[in-house]
N, C-alpha and C. Protein backbone atom coordinates (compact mmCIF):
# COMPACT_ATOMS: atom_id res chain seq x y z
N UNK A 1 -32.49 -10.54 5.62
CA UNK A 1 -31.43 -9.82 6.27
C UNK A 1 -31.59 -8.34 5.98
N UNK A 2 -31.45 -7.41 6.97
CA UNK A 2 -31.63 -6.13 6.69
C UNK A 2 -30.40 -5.44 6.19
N UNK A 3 -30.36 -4.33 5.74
CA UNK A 3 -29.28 -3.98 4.50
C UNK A 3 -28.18 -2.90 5.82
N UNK A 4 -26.96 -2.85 5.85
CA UNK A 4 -26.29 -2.25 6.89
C UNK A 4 -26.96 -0.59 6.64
N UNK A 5 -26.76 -0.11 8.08
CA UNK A 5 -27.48 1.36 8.27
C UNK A 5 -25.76 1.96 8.29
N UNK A 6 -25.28 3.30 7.48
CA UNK A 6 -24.50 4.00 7.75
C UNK A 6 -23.27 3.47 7.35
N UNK A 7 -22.23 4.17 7.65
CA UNK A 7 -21.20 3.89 7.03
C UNK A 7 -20.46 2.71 7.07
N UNK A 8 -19.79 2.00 6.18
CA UNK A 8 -19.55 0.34 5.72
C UNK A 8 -17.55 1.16 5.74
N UNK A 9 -16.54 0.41 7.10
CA UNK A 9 -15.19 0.53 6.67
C UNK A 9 -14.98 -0.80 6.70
N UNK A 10 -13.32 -1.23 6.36
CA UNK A 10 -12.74 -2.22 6.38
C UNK A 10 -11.07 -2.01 5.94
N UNK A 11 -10.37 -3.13 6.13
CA UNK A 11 -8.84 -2.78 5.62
C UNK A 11 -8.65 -3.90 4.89
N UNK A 12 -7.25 -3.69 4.58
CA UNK A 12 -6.84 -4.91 3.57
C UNK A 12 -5.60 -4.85 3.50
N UNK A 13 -4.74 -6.08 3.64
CA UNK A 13 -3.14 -6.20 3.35
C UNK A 13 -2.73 -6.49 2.29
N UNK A 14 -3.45 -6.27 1.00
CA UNK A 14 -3.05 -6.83 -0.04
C UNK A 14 -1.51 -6.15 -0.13
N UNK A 15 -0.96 -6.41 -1.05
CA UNK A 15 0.61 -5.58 -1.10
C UNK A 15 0.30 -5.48 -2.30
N UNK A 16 1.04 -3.77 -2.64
CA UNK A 16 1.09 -3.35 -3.93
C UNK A 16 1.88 -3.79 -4.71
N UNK A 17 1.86 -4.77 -5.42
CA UNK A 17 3.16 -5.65 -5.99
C UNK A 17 3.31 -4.73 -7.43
N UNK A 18 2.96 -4.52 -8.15
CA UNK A 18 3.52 -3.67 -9.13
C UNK A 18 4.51 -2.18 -8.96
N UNK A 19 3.82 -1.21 -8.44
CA UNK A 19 4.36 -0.24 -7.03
C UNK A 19 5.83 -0.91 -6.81
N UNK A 20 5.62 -1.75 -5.91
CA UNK A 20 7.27 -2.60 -5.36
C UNK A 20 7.89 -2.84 -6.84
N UNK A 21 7.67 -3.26 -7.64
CA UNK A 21 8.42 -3.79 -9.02
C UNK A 21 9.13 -2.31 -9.34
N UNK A 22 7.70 -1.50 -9.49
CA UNK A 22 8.22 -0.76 -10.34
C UNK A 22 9.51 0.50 -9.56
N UNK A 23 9.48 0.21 -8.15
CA UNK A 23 10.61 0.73 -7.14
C UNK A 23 11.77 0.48 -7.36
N UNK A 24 11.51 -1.01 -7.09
CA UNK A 24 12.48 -1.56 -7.60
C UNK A 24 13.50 -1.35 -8.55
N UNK A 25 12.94 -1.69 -9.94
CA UNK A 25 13.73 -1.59 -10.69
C UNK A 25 14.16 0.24 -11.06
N UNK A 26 13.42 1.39 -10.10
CA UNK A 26 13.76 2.62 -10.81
C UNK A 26 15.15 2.47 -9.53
N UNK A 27 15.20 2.21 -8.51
CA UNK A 27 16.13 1.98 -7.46
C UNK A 27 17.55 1.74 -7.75
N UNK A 28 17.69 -0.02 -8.40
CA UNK A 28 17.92 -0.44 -8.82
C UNK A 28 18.18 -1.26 -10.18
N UNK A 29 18.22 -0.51 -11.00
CA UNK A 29 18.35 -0.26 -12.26
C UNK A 29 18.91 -1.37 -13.10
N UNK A 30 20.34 -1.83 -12.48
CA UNK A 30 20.98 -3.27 -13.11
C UNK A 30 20.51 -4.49 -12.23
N UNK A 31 19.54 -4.24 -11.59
CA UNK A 31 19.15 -5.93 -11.06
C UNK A 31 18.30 -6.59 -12.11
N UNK A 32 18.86 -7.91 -11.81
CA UNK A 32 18.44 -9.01 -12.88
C UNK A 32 17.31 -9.81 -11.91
N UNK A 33 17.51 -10.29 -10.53
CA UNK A 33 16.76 -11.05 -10.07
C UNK A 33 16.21 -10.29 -8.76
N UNK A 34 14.96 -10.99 -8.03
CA UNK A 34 14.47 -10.47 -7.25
C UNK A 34 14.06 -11.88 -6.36
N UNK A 35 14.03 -11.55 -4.94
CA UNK A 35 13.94 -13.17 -4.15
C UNK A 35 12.54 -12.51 -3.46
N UNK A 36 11.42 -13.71 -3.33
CA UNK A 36 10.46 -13.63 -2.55
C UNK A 36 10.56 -14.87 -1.61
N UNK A 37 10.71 -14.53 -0.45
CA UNK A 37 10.08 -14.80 0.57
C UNK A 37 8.58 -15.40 1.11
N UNK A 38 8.10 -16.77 0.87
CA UNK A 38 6.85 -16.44 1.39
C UNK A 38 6.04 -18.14 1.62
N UNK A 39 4.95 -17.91 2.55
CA UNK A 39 4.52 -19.13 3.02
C UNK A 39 3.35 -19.75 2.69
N UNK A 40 3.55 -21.40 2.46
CA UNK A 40 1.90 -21.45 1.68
C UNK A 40 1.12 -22.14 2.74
N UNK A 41 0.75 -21.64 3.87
CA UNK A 41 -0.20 -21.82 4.67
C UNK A 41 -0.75 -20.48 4.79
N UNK A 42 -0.77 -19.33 3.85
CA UNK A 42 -1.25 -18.51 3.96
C UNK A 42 -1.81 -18.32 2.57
N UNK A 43 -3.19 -17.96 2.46
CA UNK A 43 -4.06 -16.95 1.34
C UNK A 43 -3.11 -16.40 0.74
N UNK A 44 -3.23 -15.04 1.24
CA UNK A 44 -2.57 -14.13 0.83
C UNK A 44 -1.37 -14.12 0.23
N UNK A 45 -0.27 -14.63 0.68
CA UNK A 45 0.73 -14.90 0.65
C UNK A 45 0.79 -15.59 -1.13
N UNK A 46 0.32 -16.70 -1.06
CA UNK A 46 -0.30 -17.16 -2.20
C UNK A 46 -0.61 -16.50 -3.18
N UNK A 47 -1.33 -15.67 -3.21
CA UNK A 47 -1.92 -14.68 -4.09
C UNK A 47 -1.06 -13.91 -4.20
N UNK A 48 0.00 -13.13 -3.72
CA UNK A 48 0.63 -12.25 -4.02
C UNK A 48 2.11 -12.80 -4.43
N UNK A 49 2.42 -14.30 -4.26
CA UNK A 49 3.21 -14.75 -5.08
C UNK A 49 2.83 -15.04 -6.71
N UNK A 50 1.80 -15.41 -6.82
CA UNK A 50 0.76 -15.34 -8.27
C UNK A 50 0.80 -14.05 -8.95
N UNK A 51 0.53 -12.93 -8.09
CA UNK A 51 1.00 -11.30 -8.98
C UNK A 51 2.14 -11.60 -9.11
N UNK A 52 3.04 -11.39 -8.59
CA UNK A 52 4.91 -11.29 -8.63
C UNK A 52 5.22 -12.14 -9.88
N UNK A 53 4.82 -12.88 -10.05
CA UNK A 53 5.01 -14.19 -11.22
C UNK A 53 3.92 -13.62 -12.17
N UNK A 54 3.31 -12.61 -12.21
CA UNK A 54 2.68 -12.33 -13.28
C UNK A 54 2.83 -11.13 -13.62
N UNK A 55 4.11 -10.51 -13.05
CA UNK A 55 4.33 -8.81 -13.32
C UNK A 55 5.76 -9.03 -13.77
N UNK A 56 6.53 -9.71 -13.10
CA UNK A 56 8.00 -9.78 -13.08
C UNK A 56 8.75 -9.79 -14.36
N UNK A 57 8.27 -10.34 -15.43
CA UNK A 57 8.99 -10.35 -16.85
C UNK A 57 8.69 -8.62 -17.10
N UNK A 58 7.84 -7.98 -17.19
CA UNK A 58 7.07 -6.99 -17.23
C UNK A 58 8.19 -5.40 -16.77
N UNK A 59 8.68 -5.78 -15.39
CA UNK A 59 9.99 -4.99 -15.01
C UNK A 59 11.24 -5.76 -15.48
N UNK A 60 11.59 -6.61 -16.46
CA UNK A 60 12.64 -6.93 -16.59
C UNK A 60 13.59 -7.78 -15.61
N UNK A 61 12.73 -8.86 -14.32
CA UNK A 61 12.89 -9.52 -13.55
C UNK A 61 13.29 -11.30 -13.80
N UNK A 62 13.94 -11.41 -13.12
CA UNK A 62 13.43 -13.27 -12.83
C UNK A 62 13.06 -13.21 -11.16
N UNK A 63 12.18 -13.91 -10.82
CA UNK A 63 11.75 -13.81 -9.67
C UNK A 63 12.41 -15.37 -9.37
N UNK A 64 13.49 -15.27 -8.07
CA UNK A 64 13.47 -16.35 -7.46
C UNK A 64 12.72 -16.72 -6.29
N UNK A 65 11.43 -17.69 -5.92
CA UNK A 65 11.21 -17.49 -4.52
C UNK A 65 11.37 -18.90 -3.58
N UNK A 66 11.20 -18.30 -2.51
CA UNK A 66 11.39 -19.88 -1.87
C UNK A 66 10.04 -19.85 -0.72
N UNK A 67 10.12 -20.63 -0.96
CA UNK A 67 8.60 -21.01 -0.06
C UNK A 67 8.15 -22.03 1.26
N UNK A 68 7.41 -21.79 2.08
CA UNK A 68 8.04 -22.30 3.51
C UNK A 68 6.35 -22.70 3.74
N UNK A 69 6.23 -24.09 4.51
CA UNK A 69 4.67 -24.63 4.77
C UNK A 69 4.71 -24.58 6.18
N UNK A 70 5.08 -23.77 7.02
CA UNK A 70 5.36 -23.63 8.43
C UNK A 70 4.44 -21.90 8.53
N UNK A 71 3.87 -21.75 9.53
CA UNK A 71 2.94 -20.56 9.75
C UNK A 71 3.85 -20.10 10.44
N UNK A 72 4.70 -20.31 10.81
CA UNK A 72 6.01 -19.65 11.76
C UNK A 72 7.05 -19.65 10.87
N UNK A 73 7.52 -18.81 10.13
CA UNK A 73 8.53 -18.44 9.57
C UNK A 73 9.58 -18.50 10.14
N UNK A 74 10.76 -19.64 9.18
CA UNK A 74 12.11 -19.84 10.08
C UNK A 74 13.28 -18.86 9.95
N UNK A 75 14.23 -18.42 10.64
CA UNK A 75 15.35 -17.46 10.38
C UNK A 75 15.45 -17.49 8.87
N UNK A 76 15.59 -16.30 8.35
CA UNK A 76 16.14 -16.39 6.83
C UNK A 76 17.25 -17.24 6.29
N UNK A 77 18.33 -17.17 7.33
CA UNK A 77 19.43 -17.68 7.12
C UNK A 77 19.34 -19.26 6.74
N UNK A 78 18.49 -20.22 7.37
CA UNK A 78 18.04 -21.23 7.38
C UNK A 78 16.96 -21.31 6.21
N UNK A 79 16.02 -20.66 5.79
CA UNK A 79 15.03 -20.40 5.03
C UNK A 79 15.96 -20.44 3.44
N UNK A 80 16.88 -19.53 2.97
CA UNK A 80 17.43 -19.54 2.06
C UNK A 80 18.94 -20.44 1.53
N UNK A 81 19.36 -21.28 2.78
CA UNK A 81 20.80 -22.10 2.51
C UNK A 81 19.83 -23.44 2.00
């Protein structure tokens, strides 16, 4: 395989989950808990519930999340009752 000629871009959605924590709590100062949102038919999603759960004691958090196996995300309202 020949080696790429010239310039190499790309993007990435990772989310800055520490960044967000640390917003957070300068924002919001007396919050105790924090709710994630998120779906496990997705990578990503996955993975960035794994940071959140590995930063969250860290800002002084409990992370509640709820988690949805549908690639179509249902109304919140329904999602969280």
């Amino acid at each position: 395989m020949e080696s790429p000629v010239g310039e190499v871009t790309g993007t990435s959605d990772k989310l800055p989950v520490e960044e967000q924590l640390k917003m957070i709590r300068e924002m919001l100062p007396d919050a105790t808990k924090i709710g994630i949102l998120y779906t496990t038919s997705e990578a990503n999603s996955v993975s960035a519930i794994e940071e959140y759960k590995s930063l969250v004691k860290k800002y002084d958090f409990e992370l509640v999340e709820k988690e949805s196996q549908q690639r179509q995300m249902y109304p919140l309202r329904q999602m969280i009752c």
